[in-house]
Protein backbone atom coordinates (compact mmCIF):
# COMPACT_ATOMS: atom_id res chain seq x y z
CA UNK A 1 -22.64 10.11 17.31
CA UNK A 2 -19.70 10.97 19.70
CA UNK A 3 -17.80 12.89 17.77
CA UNK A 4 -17.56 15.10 14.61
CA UNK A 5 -17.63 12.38 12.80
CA UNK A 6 -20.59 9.45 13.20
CA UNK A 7 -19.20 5.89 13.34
CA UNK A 8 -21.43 4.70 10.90
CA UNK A 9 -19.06 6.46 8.60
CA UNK A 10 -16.09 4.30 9.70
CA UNK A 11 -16.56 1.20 6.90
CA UNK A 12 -16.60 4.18 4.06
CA UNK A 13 -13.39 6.57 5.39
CA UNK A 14 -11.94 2.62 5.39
CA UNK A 15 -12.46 2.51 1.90
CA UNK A 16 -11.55 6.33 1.07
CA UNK A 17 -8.31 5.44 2.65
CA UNK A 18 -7.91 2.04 0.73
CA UNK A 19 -8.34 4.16 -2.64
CA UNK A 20 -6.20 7.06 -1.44
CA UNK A 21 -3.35 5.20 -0.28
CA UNK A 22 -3.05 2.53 -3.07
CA UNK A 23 -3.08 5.83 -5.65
CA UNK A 24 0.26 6.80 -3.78
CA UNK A 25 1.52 3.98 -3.90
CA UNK A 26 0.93 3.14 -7.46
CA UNK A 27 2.86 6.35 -7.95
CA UNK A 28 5.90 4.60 -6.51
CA UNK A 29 5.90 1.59 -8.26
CA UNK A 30 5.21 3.26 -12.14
CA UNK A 31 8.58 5.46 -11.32
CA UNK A 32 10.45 2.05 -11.10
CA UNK A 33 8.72 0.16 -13.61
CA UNK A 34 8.25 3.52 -16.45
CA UNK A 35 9.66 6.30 -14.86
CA UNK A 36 6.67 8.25 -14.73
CA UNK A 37 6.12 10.42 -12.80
CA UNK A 38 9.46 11.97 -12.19
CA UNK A 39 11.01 15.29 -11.71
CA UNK A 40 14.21 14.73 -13.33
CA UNK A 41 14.39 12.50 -16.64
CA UNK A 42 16.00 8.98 -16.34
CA UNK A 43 15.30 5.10 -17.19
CA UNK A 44 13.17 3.21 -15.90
CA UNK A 45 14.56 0.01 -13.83
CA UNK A 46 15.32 -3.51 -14.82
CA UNK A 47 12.53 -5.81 -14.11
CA UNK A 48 14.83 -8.38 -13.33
CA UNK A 49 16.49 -6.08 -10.21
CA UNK A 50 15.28 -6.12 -6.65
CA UNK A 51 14.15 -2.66 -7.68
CA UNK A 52 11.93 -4.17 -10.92
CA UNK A 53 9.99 -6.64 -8.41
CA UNK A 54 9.72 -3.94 -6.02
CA UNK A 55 7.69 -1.84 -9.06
CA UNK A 56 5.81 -4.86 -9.82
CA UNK A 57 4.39 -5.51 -6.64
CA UNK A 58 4.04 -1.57 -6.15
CA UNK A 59 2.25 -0.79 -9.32
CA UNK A 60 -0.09 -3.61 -9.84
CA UNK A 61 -0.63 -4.78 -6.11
CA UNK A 62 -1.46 -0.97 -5.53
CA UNK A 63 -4.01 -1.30 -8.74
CA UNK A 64 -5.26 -4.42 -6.53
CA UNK A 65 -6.22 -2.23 -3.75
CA UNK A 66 -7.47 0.86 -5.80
CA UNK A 67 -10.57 -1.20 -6.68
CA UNK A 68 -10.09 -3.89 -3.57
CA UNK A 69 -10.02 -6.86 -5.08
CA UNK A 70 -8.41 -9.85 -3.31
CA UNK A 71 -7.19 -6.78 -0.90
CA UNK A 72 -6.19 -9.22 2.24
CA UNK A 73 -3.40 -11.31 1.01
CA UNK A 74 -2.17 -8.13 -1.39
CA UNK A 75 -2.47 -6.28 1.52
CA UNK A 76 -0.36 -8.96 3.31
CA UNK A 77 1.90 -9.07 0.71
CA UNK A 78 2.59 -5.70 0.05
CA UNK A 79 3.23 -4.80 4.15
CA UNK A 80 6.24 -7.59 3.49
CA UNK A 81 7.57 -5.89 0.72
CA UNK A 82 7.46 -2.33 2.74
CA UNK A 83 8.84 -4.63 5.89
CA UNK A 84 11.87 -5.88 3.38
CA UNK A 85 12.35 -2.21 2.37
CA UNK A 86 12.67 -0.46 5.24
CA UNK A 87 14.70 -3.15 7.06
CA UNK A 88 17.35 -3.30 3.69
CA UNK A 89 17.33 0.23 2.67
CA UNK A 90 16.24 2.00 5.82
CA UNK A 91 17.22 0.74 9.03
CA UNK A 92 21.21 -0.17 8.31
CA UNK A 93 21.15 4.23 8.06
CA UNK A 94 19.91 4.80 11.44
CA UNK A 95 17.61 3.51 14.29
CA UNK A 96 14.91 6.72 14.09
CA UNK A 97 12.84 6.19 10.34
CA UNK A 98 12.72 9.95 10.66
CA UNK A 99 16.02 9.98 10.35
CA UNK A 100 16.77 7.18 7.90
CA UNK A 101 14.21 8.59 5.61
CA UNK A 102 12.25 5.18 6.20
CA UNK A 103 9.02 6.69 7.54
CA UNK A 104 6.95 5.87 4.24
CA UNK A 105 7.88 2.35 4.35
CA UNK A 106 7.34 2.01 7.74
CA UNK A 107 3.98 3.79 7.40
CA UNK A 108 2.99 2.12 4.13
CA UNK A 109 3.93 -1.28 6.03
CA UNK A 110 1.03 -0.41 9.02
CA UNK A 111 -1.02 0.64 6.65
CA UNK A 112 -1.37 -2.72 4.37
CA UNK A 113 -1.05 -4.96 7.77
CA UNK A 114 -3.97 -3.18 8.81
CA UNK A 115 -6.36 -3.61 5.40
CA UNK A 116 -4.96 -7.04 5.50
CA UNK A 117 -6.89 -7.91 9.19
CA UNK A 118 -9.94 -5.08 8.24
CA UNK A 119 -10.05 -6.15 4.60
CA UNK A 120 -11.02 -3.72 1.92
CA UNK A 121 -14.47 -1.67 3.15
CA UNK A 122 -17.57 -1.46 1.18
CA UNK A 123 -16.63 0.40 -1.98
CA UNK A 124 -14.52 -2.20 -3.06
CA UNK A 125 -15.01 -5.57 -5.58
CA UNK A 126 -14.49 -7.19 -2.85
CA UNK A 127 -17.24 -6.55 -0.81
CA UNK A 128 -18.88 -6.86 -4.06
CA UNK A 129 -18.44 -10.08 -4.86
CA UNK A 130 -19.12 -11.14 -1.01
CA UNK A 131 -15.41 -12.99 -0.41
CA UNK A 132 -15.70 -14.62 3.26
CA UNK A 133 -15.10 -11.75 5.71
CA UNK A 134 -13.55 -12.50 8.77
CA UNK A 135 -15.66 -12.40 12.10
CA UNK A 136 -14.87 -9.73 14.58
């Protein structure tokens, strides 16, 4: 132990923020696809609309992770969505994601590139089911 925290806790604060993150971003996708939750009442987006395939990958690639099953290539996938994002929506505003109001896909994008090379922890299906883990 070297800190407050012991390392042997590191594989279980992986999965802790696996669970927490994909909850958030679940949250993202079900305002696109239902419109819940939202402050302000409106409709929900066409599927067939860059916006209804970004929902569909949010919401059920974020279920995915919640439980971590097949979490690398989701992960992988979903860190290209958050790369298309911020790139289309974001960076054409401004260089500084602070200031283009791109910080959450930028951060999101990290995020899933990183569970896609660490994979999914041990409270996950994945770890479960014993997929092939990569070697360090």
């Amino acid at each position: 132990m070297t800190g407050p925290i012991p390392a042997r806790w590191a594989p279980y604060l992986q999965s802790v923020l696996r669970i927490d993150a994909a909850l958030l971003f679940m949250a993202h996708g079900t305002q696109k696809l239902f419109a819940v939750p939202v402050a302000q009442p409106r409709d929900p987006v066409a599927l067939a609309s860059l916006q209804g395939v970004a929902g569909v990958l949010e919401t059920f690639g974020g279920l995915l992770l919640f439980v971590g099953l097949f979490t690398r290539p989701v992960a992988l996938l979903l860190a290209g969505e958050m790369a298309v994002a911020y790139f289309l929506r974001h960076a054409p505003r401004g260089f500084w994601p602070i200031l283009n109001q791109g910080e959450l896909a930028a951060l999101y994008c990290f995020l899933w590139l990183y569970l896609a090379g660490a994979g999914a922890g041990p409270w996950s299906l994945d770890a479960r089911w014993r997929w092939p883990r990569a070697t360090p």
